[in-house]
Each structure stands twice: as C-alpha cells, then as structure tokens.
Protein backbone atom coordinates (compact mmCIF):
# COMPACT_ATOMS: atom_id res chain seq x y z
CA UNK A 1 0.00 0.00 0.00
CA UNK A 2 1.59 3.41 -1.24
CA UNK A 3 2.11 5.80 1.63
CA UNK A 4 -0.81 8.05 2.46
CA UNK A 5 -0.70 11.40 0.90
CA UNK A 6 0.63 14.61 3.28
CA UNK A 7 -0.84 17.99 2.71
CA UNK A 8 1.58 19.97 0.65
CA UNK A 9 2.17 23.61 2.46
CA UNK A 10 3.62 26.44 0.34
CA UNK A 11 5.11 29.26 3.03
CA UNK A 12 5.13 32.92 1.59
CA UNK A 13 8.06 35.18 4.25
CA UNK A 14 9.40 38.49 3.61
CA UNK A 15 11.70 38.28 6.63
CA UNK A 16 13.82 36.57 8.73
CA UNK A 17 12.27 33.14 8.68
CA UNK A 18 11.74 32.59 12.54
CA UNK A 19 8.40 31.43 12.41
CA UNK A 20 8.64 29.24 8.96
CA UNK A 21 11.92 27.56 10.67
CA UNK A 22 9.65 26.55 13.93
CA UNK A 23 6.97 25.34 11.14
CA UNK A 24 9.39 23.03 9.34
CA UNK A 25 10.94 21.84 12.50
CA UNK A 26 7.50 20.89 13.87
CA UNK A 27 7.02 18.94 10.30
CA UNK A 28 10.05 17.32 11.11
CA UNK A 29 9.31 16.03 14.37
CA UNK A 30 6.19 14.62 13.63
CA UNK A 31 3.87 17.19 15.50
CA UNK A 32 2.16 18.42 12.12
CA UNK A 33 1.51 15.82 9.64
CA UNK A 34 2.61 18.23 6.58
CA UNK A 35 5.00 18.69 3.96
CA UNK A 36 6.64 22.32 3.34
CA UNK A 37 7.97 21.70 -0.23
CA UNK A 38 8.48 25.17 -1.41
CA UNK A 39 9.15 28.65 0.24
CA UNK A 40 8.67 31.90 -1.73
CA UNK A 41 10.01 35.21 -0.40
CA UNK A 42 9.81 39.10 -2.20
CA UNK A 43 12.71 40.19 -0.64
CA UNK A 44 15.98 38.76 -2.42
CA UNK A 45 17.76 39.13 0.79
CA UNK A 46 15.65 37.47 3.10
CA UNK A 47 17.02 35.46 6.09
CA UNK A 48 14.50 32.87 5.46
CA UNK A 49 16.62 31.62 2.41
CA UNK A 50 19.49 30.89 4.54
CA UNK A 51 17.12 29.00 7.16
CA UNK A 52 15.19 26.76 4.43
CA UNK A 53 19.33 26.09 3.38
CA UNK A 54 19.96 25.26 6.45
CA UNK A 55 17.34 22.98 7.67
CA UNK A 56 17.54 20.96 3.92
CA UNK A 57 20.91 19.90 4.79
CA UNK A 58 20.39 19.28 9.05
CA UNK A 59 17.31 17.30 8.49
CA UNK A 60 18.01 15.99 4.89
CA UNK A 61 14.87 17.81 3.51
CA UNK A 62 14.07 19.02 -0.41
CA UNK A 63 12.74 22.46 0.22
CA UNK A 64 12.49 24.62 -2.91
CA UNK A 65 12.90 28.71 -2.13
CA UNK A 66 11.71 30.86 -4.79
CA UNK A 67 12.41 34.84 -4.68
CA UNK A 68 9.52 36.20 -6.97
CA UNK A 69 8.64 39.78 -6.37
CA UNK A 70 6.69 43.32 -8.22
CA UNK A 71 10.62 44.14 -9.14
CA UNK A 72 10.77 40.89 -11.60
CA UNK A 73 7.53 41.72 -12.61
CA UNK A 74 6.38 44.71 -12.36
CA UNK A 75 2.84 46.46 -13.36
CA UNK A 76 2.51 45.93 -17.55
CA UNK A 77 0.90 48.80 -19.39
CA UNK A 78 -2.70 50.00 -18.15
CA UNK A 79 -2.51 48.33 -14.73
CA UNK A 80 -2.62 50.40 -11.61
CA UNK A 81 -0.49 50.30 -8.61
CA UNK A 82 -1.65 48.83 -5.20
CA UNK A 83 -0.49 48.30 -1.91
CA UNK A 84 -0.81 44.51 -3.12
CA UNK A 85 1.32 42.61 -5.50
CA UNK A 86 1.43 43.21 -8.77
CA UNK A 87 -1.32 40.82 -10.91
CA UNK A 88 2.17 39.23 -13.00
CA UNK A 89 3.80 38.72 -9.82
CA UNK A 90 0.88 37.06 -8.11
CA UNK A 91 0.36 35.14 -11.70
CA UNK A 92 4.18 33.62 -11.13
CA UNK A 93 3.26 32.81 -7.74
CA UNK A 94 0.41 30.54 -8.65
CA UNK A 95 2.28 29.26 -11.63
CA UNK A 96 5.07 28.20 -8.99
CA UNK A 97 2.50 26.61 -6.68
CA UNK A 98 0.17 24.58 -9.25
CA UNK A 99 4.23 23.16 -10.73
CA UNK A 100 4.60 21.51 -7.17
CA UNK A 101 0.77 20.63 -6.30
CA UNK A 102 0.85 22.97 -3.09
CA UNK A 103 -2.63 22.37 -1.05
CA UNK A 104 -2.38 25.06 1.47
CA UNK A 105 -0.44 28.27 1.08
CA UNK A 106 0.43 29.55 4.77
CA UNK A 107 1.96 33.58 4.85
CA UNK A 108 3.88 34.05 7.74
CA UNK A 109 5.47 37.54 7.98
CA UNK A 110 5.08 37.84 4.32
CA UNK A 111 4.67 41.83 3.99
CA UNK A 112 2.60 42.17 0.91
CA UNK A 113 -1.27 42.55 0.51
CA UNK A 114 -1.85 39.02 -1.77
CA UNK A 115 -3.89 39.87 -4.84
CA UNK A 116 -5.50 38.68 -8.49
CA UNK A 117 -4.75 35.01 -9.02
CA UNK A 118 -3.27 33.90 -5.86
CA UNK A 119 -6.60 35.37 -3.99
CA UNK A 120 -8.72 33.85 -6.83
CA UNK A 121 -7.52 30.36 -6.65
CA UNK A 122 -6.16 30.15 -3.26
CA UNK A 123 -8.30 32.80 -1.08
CA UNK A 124 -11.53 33.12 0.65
CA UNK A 125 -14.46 34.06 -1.19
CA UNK A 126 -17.63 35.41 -0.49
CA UNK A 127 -19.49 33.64 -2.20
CA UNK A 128 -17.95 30.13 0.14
CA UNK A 129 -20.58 28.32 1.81
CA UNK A 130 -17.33 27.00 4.22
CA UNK A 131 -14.03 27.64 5.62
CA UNK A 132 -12.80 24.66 4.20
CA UNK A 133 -13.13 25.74 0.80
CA UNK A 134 -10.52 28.65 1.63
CA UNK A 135 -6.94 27.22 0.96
CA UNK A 136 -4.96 30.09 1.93
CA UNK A 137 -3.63 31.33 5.56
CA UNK A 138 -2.19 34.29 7.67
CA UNK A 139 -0.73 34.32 11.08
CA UNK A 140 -1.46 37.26 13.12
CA UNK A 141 0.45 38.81 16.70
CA UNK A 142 -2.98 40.15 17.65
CA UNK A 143 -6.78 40.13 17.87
CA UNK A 144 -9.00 40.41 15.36
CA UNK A 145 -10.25 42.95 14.61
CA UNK A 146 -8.79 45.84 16.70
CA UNK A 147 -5.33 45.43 15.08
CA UNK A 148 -6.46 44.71 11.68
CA UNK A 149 -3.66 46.22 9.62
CA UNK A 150 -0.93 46.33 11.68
CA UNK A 151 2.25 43.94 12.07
CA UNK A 152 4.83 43.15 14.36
CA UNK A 153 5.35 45.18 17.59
CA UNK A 154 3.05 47.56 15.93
CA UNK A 155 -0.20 45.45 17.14
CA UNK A 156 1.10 44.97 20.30
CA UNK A 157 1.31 49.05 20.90
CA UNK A 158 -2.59 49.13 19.71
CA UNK A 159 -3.43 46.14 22.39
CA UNK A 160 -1.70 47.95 24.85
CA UNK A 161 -2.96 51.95 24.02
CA UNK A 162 -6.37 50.32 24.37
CA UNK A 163 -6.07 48.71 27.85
CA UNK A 164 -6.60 45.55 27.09
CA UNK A 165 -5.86 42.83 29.07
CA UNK A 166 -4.89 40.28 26.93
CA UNK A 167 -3.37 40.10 23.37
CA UNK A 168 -3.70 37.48 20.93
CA UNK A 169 -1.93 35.31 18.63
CA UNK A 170 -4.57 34.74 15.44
CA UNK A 171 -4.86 32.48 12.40
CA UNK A 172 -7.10 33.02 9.63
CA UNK A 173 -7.95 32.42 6.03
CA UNK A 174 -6.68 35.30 3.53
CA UNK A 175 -9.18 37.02 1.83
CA UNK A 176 -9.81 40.23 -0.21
CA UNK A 177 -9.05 43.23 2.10
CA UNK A 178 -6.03 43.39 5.15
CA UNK A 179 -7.04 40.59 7.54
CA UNK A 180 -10.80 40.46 6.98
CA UNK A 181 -10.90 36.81 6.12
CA UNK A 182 -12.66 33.81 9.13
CA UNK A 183 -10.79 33.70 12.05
CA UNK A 184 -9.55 29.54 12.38
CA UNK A 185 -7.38 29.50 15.30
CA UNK A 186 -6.76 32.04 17.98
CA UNK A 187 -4.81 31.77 21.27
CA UNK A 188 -4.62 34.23 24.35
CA UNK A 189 -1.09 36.20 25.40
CA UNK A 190 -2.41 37.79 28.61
CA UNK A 191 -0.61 41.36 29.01
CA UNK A 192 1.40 41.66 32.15
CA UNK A 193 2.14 45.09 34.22
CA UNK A 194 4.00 47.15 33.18
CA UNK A 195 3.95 45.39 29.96
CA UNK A 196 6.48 47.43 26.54
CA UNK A 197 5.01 46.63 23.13
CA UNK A 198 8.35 44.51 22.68
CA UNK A 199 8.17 42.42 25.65
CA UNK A 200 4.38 41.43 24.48
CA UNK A 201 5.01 41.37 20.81
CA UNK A 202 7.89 38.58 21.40
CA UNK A 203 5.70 36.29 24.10
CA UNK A 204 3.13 36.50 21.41
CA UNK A 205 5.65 35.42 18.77
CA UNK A 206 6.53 32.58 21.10
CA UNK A 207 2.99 31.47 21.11
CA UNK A 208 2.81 31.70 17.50
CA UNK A 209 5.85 29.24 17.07
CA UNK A 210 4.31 26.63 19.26
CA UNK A 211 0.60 26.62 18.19
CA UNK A 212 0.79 27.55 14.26
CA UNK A 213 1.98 24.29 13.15
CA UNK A 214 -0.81 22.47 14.77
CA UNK A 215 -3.42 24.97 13.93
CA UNK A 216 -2.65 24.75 10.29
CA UNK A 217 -2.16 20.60 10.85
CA UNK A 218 -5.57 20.53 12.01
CA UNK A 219 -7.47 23.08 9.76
CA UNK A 220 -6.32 20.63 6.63
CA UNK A 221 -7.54 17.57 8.49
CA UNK A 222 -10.95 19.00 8.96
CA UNK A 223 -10.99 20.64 5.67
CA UNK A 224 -9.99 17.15 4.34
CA UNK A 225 -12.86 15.15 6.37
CA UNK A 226 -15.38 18.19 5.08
CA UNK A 227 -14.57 17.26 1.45
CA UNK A 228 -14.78 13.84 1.95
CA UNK A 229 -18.37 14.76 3.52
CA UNK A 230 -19.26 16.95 0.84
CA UNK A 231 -17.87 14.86 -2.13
C-alpha cells in the first residue's frame, strides 16, 4: 500500500524566517503531519533563504525557495499600482505553486497585501458556503479585529494603548481586504504590568511558534474530512 498522501504547504516570508523555521521543524518532528515543499520570499535578501538552506541539509529535507517579487515583474501597461502585489507577480506565484501541487499556502510575515490570481484560486471568497473551501492562511500577533492592519510590535502598541488585558496570537484564512478573512485558530497572550510593546510582541511570537503548526495541521484535516463529507 503506497504511503498516504501529506498535505503539501507552500510558506510565503518576507523576513527573517523565525516562524517558517519553527513550522518546518514541527514537520520534522512529527507534530504536524505536513510537507513544506516550497518557500517563496519578495525580498531577495531574506534570512528565510538561509534558514530553508539550512534545515535541507540538518534534516536531509528538499525544500524549494523561490524569490519572486513586483521588481521581476512589475505592473505591464494599463494596470494600476496597489499596496498589493502586482497581478504578474501574483500570476508567477500561482504558476510556482500549481508546478509543485501545493494544497495550502500559509503567509507568515510575508509583507505584501496578496492579490488577483493567488486570492482567486487560493483565497476566501464570499461567495464560500465554508471555511474549508478557503486554501490560503495568515498568522497574526494580535486580535482580530482591533489590530487589523498592523504587524509586528506595531499590534502589540494598539493592544496595549487600548487597555486591554490580553493580546492574541490569530490564524485566519486570507481574503480580499487586510485581515478580513474567518478567524480559524486564535490563542490568548495575557498582558502583564507594566507590559512594553516589545516584551508582548515577542511572548506573542513565542505562542505563535508553538501553536501555528498544529493549527494549520488541524485546519487541513478537517478541511480534508469536510470534502470527503461533501464529495
């Protein structure tokens, strides 16, 4: 009997690569039955590159890394500039997925607004009657929604200018707009006295790198068991 199929997991960083490193590492110890065969950063110079290198030759892994960005392909003639990526860009980016039969694409720290085909094949419509049609993710060091639109230590100066007494670490499926899309997973980072935006923003990363894996692991089992329903 051939070996039962893992859900492929495409990661899209801009950054350093912290939080896909603790995803990878969780794949390889088991904890999230999932395969990470391809990481795609915009920024040529991202740390994440040297992390996916890294962890392919500790743990004898194949991960691809692709560096596709708006500067390789920029807006062609009549298109308008967004905040978002440009509509050739986000073509290459689905291109590059559909090559290597990605599942789920998971954006952690990646610092563009995802547009035109990527949202259309991979993000959550309206018109969805489920989550589990959405096939796209973004993890979030806040709640939803009072720091919609914010990243980094940035959300964790909002929790704290609004007296709140607990921050958040969120998961949810990408959709058109910043962070608008169904919330899947969410965990608590209480706020402690005395509390800098820093200090909060990093025990909320830390509770990112231990529940994300899992979160994502068991979003694609239920989605899986709610096609198998709905087949």
């Amino acid at each position: 009997m051939g070996e039962l199929h893992k859900p492929q997991v495409a990661i899209l960083a801009s950054g350093g690569g912290t939080t896909a490193e603790a995803f990878i590492l969780a794949t390889v110890s088991k904890r999230a039955d999932l395969e990470v065969p391809l990481v795609i950063s915009n920024n040529p110079d991202a740390g994440v590159f040297g992390r996916v290198k890294f962890l392919n030759k500790a743990h004898r892994l194949g991960a691809e890394t692709l560096y596709i960005s708006g500067r390789q392909y920029p807006l062609r003639r009549g298109e308008e500039a967004t905040r978002g990526q440009t509509p050739w860009e986000s073509e290459k980016i689905c291109e590059a997925l559909a090559a290597r039969g990605i599942d789920h694409v998971a954006l952690m720290g990646y610092m563009k607004i995802v547009t035109g085909d990527l949202l259309d094949e991979y993000g959550f419509q309206p018109v969805y009657d489920s989550i589990y049609q959405g096939r796209m993710s973004n993890t979030h060091p806040g709640p939803l929604p009072l720091t919609t639109d914010t990243a980094g230590v940035e959300a964790a100066k909002k929790v704290l200018a609004k007296g709140r007494k607990y921050s958040a670490h969120t998961v949810h499926l990408v959709s058109a707009g910043v962070d608008q899309g169904p919330i899947i997973a969410k965990h608590r980072v209480p706020v402690e006295p005395d509390d800098s935006p820093q200090a909060l923003f990093a025990r909320t990363q830390l509770v990112e790198k231990r529940e994300l894996p899992t979160d994502i692991d068991q979003f694609l089992k239920d989605q899986a068991e709610w096609r198998e329903q709905n087949s």
